[in-house]
Protein backbone atom coordinates (compact mmCIF):
# COMPACT_ATOMS: atom_id res chain seq x y z
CA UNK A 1 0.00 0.00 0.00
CA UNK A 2 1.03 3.25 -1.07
CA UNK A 3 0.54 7.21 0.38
CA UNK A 4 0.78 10.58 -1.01
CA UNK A 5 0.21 13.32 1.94
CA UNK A 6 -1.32 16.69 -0.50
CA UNK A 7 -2.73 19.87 1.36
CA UNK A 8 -6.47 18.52 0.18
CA UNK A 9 -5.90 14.68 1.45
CA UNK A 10 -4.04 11.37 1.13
CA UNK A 11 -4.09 9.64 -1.98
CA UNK A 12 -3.83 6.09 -1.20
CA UNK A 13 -3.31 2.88 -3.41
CA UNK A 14 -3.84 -0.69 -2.42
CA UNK A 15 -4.43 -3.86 -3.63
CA UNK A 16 -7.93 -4.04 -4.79
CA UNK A 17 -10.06 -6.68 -2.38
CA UNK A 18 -12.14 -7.68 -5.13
CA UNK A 19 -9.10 -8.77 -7.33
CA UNK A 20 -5.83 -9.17 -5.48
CA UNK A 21 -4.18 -8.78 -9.13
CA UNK A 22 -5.73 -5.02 -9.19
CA UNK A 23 -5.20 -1.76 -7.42
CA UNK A 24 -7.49 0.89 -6.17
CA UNK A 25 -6.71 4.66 -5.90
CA UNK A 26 -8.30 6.74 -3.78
CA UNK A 27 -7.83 10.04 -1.33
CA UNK A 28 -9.39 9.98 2.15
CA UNK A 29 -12.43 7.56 2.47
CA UNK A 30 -12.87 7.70 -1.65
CA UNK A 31 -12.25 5.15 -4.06
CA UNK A 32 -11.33 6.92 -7.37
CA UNK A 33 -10.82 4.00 -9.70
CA UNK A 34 -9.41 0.44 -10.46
CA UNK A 35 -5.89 -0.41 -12.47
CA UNK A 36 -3.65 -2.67 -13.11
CA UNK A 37 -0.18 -1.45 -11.53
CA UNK A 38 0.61 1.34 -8.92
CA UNK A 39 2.19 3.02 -11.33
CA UNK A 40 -0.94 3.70 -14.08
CA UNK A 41 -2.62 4.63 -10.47
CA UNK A 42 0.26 7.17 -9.61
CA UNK A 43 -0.14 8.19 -13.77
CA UNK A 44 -3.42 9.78 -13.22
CA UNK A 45 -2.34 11.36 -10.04
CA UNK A 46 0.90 13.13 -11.73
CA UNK A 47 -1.40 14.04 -14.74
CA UNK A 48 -4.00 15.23 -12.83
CA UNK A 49 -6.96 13.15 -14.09
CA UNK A 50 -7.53 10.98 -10.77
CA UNK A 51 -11.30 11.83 -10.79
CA UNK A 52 -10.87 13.92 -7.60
CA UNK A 53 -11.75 17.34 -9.06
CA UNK A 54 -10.13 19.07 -5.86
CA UNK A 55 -6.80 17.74 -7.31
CA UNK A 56 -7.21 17.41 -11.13
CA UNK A 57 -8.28 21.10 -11.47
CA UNK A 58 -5.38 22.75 -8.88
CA UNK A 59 -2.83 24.00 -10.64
CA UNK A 60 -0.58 24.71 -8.11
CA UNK A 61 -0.57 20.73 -6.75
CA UNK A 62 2.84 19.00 -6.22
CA UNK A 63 2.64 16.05 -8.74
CA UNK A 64 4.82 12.79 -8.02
CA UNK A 65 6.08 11.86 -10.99
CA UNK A 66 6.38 8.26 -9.94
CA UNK A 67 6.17 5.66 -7.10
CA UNK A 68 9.40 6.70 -6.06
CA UNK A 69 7.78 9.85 -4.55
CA UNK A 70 5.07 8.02 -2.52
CA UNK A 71 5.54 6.41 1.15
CA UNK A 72 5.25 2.42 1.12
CA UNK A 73 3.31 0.96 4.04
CA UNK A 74 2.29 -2.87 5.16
CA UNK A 75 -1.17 -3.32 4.50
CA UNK A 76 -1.84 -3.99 8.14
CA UNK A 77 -0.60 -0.29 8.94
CA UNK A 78 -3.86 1.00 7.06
CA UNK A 79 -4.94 1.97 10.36
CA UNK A 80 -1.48 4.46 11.48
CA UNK A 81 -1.82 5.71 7.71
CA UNK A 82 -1.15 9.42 7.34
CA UNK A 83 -3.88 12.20 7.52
């Protein structure tokens, strides 16, 4: 599991519970959408087309370009996530 701290929320990524070949973006209690890898999840994040209009439309967001820029967490740490 993944986290990006913003000024408007935590993006998260995780494995997707439905399909534990998936992932699953989202920012606070949100799910924004499905994928395939972290990294097309952290795409629409850097290009500003994660379906959270808070982000996609600020100009003035810090965009991670990749996963590089995102903290890594054990999935049993979801609870002492950030924000």
């Amino acid at each position: 599991m993944w986290f990006y701290e913003t000024g408007i929320g935590v993006f998260w990524i995780r494995f997707d519970p439905r399909d534990m070949r998936g992932f699953v973006l989202g920012i606070g209690e949100e799910v924004l959408g499905s994928y395939y890898s972290p990294e097309a999840a952290v795409d629409d994040v850097y290009m500003q087309k994660s379906g959270f209009p808070e982000w996609d439309d600020n100009p003035d967001a810090v965009r991670p370009p990749d996963l590089s820029g995102w903290v890594r967490r054990d999935c049993a740490d979801w609870k002492n996530a950030p924000g």
